[in-house]
C-alpha atoms as a PDB file:
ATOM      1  CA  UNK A   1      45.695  77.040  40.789  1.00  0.00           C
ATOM      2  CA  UNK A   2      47.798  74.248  41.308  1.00  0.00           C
ATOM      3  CA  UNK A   3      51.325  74.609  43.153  1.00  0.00           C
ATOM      4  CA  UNK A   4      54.381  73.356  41.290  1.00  0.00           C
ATOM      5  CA  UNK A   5      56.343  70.523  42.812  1.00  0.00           C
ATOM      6  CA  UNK A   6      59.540  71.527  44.481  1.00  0.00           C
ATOM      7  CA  UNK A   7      62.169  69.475  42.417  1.00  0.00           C
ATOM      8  CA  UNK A   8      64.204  66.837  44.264  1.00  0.00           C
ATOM      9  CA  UNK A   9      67.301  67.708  44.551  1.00  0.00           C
ATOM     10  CA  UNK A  10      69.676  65.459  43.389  1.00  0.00           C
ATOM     11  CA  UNK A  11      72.945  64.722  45.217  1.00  0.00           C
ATOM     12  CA  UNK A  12      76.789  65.021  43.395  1.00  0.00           C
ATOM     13  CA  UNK A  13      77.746  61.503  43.456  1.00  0.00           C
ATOM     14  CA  UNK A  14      80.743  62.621  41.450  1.00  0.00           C
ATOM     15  CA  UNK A  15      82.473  65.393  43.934  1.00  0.00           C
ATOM     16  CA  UNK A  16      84.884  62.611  45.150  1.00  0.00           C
ATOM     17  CA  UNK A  17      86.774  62.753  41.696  1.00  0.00           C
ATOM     18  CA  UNK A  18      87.896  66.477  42.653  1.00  0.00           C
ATOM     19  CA  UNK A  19      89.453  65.278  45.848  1.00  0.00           C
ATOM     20  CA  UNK A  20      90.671  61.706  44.374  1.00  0.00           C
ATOM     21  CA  UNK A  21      92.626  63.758  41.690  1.00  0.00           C
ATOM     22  CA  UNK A  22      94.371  66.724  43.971  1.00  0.00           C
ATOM     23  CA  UNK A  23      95.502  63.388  45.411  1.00  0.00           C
ATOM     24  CA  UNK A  24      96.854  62.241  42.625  1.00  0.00           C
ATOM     25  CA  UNK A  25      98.437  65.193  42.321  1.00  0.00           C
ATOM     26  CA  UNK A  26     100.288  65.632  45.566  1.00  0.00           C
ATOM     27  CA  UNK A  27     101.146  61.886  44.846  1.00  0.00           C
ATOM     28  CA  UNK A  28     103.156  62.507  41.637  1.00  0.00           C
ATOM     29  CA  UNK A  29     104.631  65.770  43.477  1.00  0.00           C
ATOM     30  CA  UNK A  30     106.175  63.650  45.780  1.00  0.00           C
ATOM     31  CA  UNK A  31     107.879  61.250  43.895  1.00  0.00           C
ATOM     32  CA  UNK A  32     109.373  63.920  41.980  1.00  0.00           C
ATOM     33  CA  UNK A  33     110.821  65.448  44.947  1.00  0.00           C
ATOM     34  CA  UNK A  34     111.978  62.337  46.620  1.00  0.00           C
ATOM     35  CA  UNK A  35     113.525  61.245  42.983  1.00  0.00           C
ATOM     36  CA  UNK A  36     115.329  64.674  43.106  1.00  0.00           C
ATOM     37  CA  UNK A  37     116.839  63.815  46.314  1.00  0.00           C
ATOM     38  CA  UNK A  38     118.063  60.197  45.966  1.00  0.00           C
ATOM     39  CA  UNK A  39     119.523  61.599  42.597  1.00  0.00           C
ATOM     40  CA  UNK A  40     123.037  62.525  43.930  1.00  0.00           C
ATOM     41  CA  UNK A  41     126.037  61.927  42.774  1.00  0.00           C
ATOM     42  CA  UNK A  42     127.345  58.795  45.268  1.00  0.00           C
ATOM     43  CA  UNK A  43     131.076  59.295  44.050  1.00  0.00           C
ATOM     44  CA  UNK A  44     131.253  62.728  45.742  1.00  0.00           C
ATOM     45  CA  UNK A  45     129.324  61.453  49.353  1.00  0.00           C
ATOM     46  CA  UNK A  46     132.060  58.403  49.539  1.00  0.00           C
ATOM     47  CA  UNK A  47     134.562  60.492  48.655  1.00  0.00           C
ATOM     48  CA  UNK A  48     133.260  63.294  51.586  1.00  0.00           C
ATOM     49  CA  UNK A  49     132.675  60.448  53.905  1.00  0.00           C
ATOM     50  CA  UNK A  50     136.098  59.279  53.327  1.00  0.00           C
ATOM     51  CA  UNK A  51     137.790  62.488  54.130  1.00  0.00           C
ATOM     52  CA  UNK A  52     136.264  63.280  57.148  1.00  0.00           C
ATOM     53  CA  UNK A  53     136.870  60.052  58.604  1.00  0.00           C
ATOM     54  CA  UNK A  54     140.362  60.239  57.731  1.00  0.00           C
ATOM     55  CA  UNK A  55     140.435  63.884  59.640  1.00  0.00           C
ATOM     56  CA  UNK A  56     139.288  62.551  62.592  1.00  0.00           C
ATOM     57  CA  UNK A  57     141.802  59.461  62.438  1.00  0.00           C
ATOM     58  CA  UNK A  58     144.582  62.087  61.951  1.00  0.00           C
ATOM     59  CA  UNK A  59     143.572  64.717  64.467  1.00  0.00           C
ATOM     60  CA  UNK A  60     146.643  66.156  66.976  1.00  0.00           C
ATOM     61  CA  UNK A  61     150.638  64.990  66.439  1.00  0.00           C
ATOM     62  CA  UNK A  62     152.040  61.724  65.425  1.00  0.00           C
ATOM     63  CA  UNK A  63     150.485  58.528  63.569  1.00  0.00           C
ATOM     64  CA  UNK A  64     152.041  57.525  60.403  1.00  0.00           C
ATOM     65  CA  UNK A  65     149.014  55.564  59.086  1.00  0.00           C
ATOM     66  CA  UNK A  66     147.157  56.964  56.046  1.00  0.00           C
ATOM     67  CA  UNK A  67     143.431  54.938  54.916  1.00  0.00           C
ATOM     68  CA  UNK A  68     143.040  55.462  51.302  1.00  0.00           C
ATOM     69  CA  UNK A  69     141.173  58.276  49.924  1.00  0.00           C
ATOM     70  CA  UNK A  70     138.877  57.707  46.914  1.00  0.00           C
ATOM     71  CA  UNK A  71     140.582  60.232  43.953  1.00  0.00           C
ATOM     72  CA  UNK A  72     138.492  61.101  41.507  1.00  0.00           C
ATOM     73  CA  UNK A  73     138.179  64.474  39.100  1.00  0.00           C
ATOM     74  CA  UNK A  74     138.201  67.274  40.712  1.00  0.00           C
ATOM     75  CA  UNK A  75     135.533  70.290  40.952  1.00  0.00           C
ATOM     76  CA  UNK A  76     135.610  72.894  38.412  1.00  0.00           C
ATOM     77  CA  UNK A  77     135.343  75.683  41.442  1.00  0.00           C
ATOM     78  CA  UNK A  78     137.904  78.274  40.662  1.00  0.00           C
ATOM     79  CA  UNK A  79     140.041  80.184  43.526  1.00  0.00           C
ATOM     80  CA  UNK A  80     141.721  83.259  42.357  1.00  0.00           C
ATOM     81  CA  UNK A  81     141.202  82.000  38.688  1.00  0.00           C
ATOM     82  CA  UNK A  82     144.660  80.114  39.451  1.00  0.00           C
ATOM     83  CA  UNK A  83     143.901  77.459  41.456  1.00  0.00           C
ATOM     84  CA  UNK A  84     140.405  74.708  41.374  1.00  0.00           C
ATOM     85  CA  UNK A  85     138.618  73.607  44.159  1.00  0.00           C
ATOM     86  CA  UNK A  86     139.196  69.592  44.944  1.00  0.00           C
ATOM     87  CA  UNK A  87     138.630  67.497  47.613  1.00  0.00           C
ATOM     88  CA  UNK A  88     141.441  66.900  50.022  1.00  0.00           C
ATOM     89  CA  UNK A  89     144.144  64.018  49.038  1.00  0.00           C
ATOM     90  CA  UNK A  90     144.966  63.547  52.695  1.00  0.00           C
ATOM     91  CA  UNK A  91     146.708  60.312  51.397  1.00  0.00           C
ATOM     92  CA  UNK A  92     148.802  62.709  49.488  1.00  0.00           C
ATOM     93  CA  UNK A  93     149.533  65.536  52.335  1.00  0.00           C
ATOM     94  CA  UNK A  94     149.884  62.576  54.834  1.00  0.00           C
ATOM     95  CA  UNK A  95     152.843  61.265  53.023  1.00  0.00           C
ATOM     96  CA  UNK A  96     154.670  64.747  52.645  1.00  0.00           C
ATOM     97  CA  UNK A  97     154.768  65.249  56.127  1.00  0.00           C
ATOM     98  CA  UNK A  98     156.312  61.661  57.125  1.00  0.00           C
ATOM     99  CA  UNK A  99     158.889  62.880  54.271  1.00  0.00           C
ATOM    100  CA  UNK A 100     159.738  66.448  55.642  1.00  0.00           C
ATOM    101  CA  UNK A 101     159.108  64.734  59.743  1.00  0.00           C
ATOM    102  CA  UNK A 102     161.745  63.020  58.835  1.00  0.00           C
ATOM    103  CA  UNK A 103     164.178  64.790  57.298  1.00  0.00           C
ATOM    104  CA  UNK A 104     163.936  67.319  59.932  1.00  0.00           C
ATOM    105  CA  UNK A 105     163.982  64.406  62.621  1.00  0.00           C
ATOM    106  CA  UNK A 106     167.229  66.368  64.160  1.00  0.00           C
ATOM    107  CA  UNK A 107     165.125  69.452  64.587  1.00  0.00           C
ATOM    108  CA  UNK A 108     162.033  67.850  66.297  1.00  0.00           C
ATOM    109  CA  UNK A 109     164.989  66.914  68.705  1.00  0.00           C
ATOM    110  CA  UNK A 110     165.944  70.179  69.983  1.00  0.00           C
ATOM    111  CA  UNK A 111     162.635  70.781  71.881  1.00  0.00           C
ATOM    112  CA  UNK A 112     162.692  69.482  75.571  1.00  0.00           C
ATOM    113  CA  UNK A 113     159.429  67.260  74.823  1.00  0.00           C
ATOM    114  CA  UNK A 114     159.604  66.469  71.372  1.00  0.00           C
ATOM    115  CA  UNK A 115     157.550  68.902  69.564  1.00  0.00           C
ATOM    116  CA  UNK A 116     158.552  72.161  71.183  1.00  0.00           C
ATOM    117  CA  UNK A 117     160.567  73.356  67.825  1.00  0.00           C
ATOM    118  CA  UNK A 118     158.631  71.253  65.561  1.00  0.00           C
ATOM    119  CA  UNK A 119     155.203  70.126  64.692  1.00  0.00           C
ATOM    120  CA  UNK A 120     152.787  68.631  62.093  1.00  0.00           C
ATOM    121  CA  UNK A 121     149.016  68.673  62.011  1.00  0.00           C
ATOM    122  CA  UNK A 122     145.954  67.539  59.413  1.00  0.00           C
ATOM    123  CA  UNK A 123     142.960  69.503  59.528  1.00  0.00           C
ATOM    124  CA  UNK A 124     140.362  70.917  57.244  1.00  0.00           C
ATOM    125  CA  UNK A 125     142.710  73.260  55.486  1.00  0.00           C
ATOM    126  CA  UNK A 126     145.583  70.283  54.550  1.00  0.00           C
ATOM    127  CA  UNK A 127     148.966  70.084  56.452  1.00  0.00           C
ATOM    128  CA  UNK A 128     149.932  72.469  58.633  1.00  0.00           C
ATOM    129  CA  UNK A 129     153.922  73.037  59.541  1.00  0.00           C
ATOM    130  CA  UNK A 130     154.158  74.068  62.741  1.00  0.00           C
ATOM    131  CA  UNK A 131     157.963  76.243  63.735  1.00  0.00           C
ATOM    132  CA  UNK A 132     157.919  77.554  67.443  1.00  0.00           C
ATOM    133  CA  UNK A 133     158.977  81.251  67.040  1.00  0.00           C
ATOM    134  CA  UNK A 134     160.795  80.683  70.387  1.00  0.00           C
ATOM    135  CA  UNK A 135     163.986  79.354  68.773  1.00  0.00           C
ATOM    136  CA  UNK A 136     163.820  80.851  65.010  1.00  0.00           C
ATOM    137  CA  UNK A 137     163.073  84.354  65.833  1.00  0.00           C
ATOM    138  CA  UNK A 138     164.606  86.870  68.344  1.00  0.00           C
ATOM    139  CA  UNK A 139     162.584  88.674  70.870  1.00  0.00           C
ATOM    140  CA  UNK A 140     160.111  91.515  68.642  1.00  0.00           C
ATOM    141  CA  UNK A 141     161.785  90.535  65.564  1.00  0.00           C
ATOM    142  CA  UNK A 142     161.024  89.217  62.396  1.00  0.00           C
ATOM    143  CA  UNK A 143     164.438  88.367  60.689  1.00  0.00           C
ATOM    144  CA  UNK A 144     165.060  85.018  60.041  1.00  0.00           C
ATOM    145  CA  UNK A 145     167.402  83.433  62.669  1.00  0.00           C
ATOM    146  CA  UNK A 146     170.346  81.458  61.112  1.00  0.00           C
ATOM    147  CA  UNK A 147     168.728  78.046  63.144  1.00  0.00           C
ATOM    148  CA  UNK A 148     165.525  78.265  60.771  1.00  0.00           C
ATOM    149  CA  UNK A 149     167.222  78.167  57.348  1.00  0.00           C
ATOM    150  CA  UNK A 150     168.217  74.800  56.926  1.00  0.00           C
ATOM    151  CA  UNK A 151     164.876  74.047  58.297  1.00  0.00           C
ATOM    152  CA  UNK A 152     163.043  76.069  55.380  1.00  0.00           C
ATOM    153  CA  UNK A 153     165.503  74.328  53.193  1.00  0.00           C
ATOM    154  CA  UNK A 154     164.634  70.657  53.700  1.00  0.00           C
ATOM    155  CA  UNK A 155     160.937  71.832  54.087  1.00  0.00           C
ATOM    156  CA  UNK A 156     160.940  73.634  50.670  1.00  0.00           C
ATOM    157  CA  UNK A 157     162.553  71.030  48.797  1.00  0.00           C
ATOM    158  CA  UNK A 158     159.276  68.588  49.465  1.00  0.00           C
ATOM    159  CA  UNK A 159     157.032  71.219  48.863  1.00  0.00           C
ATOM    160  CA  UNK A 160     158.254  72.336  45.733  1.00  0.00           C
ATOM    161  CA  UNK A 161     157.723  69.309  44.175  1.00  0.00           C
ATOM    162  CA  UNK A 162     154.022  69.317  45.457  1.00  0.00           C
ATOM    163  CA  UNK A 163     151.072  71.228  42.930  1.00  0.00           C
ATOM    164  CA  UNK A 164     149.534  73.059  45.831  1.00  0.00           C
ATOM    165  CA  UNK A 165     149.221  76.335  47.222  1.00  0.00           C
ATOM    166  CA  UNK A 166     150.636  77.653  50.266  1.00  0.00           C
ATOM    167  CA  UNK A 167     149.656  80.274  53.164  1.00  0.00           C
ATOM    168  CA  UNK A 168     152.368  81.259  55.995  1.00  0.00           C
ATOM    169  CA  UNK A 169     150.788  82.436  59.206  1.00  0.00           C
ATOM    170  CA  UNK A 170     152.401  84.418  61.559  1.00  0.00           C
ATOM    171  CA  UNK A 171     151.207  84.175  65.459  1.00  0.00           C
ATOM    172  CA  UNK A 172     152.098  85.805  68.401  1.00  0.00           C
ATOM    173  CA  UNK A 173     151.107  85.737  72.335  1.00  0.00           C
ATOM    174  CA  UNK A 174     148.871  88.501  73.490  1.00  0.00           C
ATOM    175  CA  UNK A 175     151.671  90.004  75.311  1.00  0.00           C
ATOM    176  CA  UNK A 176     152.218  93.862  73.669  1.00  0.00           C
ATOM    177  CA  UNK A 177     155.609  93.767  71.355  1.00  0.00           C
ATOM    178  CA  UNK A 178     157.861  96.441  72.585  1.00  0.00           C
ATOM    179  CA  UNK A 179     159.768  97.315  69.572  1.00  0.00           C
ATOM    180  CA  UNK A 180     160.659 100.830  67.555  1.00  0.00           C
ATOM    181  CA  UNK A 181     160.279  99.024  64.397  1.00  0.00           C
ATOM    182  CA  UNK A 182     156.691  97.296  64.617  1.00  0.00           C
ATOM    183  CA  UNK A 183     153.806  99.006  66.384  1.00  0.00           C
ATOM    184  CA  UNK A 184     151.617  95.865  67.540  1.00  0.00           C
ATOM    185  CA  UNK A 185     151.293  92.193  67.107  1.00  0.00           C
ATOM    186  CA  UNK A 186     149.843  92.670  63.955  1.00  0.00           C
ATOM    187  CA  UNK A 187     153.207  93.951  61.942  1.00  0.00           C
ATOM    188  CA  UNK A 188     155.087  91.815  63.892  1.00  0.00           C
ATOM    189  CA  UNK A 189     152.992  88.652  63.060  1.00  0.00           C
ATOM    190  CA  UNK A 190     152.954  89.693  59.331  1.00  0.00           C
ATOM    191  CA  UNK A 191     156.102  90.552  58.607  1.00  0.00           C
ATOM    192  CA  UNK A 192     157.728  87.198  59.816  1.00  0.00           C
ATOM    193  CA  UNK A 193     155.484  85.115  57.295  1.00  0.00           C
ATOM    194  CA  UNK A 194     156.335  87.861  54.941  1.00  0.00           C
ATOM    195  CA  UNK A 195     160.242  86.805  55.371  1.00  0.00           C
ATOM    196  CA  UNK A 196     159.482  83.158  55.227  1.00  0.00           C
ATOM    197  CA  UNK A 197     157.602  83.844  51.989  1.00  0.00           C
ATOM    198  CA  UNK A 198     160.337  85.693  50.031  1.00  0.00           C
ATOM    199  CA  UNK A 199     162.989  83.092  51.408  1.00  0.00           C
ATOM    200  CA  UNK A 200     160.738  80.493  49.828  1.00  0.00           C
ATOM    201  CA  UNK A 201     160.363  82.521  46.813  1.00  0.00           C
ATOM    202  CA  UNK A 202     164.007  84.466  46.706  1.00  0.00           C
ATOM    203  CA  UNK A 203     166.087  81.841  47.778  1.00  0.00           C
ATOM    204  CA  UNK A 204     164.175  78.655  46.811  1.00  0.00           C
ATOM    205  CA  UNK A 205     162.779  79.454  43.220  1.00  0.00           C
ATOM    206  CA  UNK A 206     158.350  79.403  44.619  1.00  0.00           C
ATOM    207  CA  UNK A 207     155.943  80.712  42.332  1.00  0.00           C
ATOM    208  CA  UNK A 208     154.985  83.900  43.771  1.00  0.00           C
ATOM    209  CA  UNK A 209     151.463  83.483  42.736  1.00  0.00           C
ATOM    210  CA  UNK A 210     151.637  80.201  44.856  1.00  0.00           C
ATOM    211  CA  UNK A 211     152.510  81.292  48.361  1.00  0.00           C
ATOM    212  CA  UNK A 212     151.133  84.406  50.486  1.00  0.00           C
ATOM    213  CA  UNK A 213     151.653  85.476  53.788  1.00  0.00           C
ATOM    214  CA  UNK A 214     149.101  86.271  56.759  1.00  0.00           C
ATOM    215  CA  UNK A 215     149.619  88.162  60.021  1.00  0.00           C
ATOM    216  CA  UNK A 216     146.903  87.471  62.896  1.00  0.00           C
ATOM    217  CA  UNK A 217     148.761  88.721  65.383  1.00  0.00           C
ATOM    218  CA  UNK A 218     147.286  86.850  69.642  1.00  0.00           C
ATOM    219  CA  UNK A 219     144.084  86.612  68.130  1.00  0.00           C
ATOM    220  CA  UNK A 220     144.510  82.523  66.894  1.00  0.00           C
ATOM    221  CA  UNK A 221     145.629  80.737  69.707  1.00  0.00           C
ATOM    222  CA  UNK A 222     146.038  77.072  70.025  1.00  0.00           C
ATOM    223  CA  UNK A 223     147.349  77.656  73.418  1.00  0.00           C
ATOM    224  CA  UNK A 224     145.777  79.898  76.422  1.00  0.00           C
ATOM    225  CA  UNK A 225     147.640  83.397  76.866  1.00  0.00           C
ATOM    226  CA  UNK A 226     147.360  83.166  80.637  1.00  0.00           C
ATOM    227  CA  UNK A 227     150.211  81.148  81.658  1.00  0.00           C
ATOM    228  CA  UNK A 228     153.913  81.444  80.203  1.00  0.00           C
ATOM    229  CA  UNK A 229     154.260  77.995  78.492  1.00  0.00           C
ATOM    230  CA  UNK A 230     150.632  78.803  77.149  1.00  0.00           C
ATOM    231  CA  UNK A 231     151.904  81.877  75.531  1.00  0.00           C
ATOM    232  CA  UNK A 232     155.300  80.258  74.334  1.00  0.00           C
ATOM    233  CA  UNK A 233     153.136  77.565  72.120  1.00  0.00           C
ATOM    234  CA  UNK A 234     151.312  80.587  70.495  1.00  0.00           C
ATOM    235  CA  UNK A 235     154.402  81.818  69.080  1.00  0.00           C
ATOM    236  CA  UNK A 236     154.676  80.337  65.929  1.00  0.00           C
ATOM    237  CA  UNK A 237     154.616  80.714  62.383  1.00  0.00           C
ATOM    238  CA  UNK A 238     152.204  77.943  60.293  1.00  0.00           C
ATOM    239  CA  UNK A 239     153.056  77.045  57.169  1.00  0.00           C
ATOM    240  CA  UNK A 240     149.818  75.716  55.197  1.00  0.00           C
ATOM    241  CA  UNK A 241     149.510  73.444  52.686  1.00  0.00           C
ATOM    242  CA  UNK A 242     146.193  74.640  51.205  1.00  0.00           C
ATOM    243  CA  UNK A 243     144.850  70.817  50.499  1.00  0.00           C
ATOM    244  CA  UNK A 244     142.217  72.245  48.418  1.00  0.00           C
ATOM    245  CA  UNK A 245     143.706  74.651  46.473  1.00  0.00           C
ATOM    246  CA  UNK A 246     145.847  72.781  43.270  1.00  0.00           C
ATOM    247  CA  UNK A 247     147.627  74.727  41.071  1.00  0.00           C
ATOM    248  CA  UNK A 248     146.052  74.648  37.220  1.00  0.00           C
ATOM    249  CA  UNK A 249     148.474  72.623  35.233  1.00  0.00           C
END
């Protein structure tokens, strides 16, 4: 009996189609991820770009110079459901504190080099007002001294006029407060931006939903604790201008 002939076998010329078209494939992917990336909005980077290089330009005391900030509508990012997230008009904030720098010029005078009563600083955050607690408070005490009102006064009546919110901080050394009245740092720290907060709002007609108060006591210091003029610098109180935070109108 005959044998059968083994068939040839006959080679897939067409395989490379599978491997041309996962190709393909990846290929389109690609795009469509690099598409999604370029695809931002540009307004939003410049305006990002611009701040931070107007943060760095501003960084520590003095300068009077402000580069333009590009404005445009804000984020739709609410805080507390009373205030919107924006970017910060550092053009804005720059030009309130030449305004209250120099209507407190007098006061920035007192201090032996300048900026021992009074300072002024741009960060992150917005403007910071910076009051030594050396000359407007007494020893473990958070009453307002008589020196700081017309300070608060001439201070309030720029800030009024301005649509943003505002934090007081209240610093002290790490040096334990001997007083019957507050326990530690912490009540002490509080409770003096707690009585610059209802001055601004008792005496000087704030929003109370506006401003708030914060206590944190030796543990922010912009100063070290080890030396006495270290410690004197850490008393302070810090009165924020939240750049970020505008109030809804």
């Amino acid at each position: 009996m005959a044998r059968k002939k083994k068939e040839e076998e006959h080679e897939n010329l067409e395989r490379w189609l599978i491997s041309y078209s996962d190709f393909i494939t990846l290929l389109f992917a690609l795009f469509v991820v690099l598409f999604a990336i370029t695809n931002i909005d540009l307004r939003k980077l410049r305006q990002v770009s611009k701040s931070i290089q107007f943060g760095f330009a501003t960084s520590g005391t003095g300068g009077t110079g402000a580069p333009s900030v590009i404005k445009g509508p804000a984020g739709e990012v609410l805080v507390s459901g009373q205030y919107k997230e924006e970017f910060i008009n550092y053009e804005e904030l720059a030009k309130a504190r030449e305004s209250i720098k120099d209507a407190l010029l007098p006061y920035i005078k007192m201090g032996g080099t300048g900026f021992d009563v009074l300072d002024f600083k741009l960060d992150d955050r917005g403007l910071i007002i910076r009051l030594s607690a050396n000359y407007f408070f007494n020893d473990s005490d958070a009453s307002l001294h008589p020196a700081i009102i017309p300070i608060l006064d001439k201070i309030a009546a720029t800030l009024k006029n301005m649509n943003y919110a505002i934090r007081v901080e209240g610093h002290t050394d790490s040096i334990p407060v001997q007083s019957p009245i507050y326990q530690t740092n912490w009540e002490l720290s509080s409770m003096r931006a707690t009585n610059v907060v209802r001055y601004f709002i008792d005496k000087k007609g704030f929003s109370p939903g506006r401003v708030s108060a914060s206590g944190y006591a030796a543990y922010h210091p912009i100063d070290t604790n080890a030396s006495e003029s270290g410690r004197a610098k850490n008393r302070r109180i810090d009165i924020v201008v939240l750049g970020k935070s505008h109030v809804r109108g």
